[in-house]
N, C-alpha and C. Protein backbone atom coordinates (compact mmCIF):
# COMPACT_ATOMS: atom_id res chain seq x y z
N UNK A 1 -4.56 5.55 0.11
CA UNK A 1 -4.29 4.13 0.23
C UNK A 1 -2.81 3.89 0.50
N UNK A 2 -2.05 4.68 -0.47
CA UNK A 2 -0.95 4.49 -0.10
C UNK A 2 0.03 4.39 1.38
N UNK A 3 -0.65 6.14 1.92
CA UNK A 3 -0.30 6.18 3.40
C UNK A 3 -0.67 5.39 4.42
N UNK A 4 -2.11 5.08 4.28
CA UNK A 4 -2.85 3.59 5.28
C UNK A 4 -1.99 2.66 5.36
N UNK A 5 -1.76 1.72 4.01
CA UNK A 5 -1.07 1.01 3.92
C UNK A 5 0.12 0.43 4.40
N UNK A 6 0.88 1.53 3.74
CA UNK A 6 2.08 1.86 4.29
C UNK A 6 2.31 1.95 6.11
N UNK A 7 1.44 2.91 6.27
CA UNK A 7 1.51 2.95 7.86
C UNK A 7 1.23 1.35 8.46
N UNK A 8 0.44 1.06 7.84
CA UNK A 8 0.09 -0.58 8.56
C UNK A 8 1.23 -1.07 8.24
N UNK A 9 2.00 -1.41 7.17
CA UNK A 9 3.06 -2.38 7.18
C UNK A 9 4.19 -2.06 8.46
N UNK A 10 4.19 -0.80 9.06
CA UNK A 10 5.57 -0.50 9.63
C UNK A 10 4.85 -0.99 10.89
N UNK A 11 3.29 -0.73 11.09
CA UNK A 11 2.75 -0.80 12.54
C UNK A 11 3.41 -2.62 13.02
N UNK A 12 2.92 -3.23 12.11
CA UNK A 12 2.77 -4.17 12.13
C UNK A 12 3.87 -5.39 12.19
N UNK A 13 4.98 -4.40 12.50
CA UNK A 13 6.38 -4.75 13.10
C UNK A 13 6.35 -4.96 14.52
N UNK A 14 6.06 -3.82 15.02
CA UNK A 14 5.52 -3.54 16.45
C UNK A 14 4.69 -4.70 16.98
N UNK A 15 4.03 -5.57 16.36
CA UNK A 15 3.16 -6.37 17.00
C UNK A 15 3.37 -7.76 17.36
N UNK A 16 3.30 -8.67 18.35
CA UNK A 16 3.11 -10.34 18.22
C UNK A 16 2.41 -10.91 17.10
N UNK A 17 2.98 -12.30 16.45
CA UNK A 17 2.47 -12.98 15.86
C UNK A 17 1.14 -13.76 16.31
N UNK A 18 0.45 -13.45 15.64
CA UNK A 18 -1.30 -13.97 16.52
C UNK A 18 -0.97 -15.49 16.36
N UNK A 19 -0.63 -16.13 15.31
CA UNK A 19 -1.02 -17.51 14.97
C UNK A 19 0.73 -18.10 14.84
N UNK A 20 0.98 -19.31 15.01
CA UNK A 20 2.64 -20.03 15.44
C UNK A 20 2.79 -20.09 13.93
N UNK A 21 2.05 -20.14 12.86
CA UNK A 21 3.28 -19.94 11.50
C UNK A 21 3.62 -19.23 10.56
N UNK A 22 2.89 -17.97 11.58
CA UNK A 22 3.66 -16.99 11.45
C UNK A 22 5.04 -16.81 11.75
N UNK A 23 5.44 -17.41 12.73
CA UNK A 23 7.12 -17.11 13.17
C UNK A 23 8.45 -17.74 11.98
N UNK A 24 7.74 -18.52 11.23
CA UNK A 24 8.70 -18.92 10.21
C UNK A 24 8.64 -17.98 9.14
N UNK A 25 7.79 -17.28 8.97
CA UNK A 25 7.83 -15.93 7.59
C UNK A 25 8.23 -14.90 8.07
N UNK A 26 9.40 -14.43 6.97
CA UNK A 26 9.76 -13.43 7.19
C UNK A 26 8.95 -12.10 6.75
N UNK A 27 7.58 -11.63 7.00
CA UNK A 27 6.87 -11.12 7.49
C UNK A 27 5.84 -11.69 7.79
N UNK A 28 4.59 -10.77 8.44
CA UNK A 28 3.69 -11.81 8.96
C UNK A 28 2.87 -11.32 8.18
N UNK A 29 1.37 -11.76 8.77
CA UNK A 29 0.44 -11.79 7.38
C UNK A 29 -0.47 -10.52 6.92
N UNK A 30 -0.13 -9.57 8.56
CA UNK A 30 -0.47 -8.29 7.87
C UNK A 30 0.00 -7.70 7.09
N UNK A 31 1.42 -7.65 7.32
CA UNK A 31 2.54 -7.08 5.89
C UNK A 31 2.30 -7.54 4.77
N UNK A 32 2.45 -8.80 4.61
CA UNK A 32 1.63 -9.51 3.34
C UNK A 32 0.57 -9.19 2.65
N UNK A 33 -0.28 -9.02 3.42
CA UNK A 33 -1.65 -8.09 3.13
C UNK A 33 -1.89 -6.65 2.44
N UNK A 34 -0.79 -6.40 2.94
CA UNK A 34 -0.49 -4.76 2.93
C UNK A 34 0.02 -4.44 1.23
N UNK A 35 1.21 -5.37 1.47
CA UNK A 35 1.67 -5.16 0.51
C UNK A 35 1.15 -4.27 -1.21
N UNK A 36 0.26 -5.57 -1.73
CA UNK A 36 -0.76 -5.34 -3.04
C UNK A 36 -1.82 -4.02 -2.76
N UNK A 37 -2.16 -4.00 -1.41
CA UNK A 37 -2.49 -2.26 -1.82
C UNK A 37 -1.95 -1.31 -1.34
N UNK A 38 -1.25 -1.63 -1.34
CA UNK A 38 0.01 -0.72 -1.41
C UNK A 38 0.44 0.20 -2.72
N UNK A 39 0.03 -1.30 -3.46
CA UNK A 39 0.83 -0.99 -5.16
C UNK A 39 -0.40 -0.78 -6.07
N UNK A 40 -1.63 -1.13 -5.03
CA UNK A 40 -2.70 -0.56 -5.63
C UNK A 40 -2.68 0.72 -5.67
N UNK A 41 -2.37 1.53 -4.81
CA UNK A 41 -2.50 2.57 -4.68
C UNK A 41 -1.47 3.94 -5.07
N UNK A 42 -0.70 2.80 -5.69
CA UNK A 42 0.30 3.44 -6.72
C UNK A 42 -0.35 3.71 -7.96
N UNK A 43 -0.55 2.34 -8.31
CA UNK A 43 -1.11 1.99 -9.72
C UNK A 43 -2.71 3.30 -9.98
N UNK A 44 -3.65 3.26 -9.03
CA UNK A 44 -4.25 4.56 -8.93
C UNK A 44 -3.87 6.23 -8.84
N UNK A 45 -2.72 6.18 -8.50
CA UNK A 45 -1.85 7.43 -8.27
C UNK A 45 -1.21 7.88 -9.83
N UNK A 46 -0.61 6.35 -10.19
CA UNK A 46 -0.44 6.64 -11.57
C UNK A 46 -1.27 6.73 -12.54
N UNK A 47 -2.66 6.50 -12.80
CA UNK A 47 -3.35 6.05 -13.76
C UNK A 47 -4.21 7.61 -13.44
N UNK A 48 -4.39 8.55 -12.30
CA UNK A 48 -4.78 9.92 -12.39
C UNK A 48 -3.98 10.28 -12.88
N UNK A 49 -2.92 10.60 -12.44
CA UNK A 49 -1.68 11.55 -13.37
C UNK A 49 -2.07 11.59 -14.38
N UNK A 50 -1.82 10.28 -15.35
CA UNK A 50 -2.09 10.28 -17.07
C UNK A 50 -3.20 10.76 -17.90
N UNK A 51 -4.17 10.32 -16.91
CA UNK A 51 -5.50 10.94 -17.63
C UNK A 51 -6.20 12.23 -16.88
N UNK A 52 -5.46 12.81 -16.02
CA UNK A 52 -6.14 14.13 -16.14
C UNK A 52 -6.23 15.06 -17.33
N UNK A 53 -7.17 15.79 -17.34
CA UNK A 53 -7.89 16.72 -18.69
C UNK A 53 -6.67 17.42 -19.14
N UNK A 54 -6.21 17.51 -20.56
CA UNK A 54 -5.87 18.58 -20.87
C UNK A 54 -5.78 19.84 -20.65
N UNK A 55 -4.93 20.75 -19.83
CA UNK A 55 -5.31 22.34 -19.59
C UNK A 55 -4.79 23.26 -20.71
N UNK A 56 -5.36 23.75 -21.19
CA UNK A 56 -5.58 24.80 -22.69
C UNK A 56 -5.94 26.24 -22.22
N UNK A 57 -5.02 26.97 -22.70
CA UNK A 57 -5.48 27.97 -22.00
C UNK A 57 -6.20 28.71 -23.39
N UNK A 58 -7.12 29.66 -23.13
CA UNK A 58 -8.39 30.17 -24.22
C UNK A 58 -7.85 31.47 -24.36
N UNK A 59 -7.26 32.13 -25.76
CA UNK A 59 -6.88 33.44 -25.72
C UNK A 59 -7.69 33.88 -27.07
């Protein structure tokens, strides 16, 4: 998610504004979009880390 994301926000520089109010925001509404899963996909990145299993090793 992260990389999708991410990749869309930069694509999406590259592109015309589809709709006229868009040109007053300083991004447009795909970036906007982008943004929250973006940080979704942090927030998932972080929340594996923490709860992966204990590794114990058996001697």
């Amino acid at each position: 998610m992260i990389v999708l994301w991410s990749l869309r926000f930069c694509y999406e520089f590259l592109k015309e504004n589809q709709v006229s109010f868009e040109d007053k925001l300083p991004l447009n509404m795909g970036q906007i979009l982008s943004i929250p899963l973006v940080i979704v996909g942090v927030l998932i990145l972080i929340w594996s880390y923490r709860n992966q299993p204990n590794k114990t090793q058996a001697n």
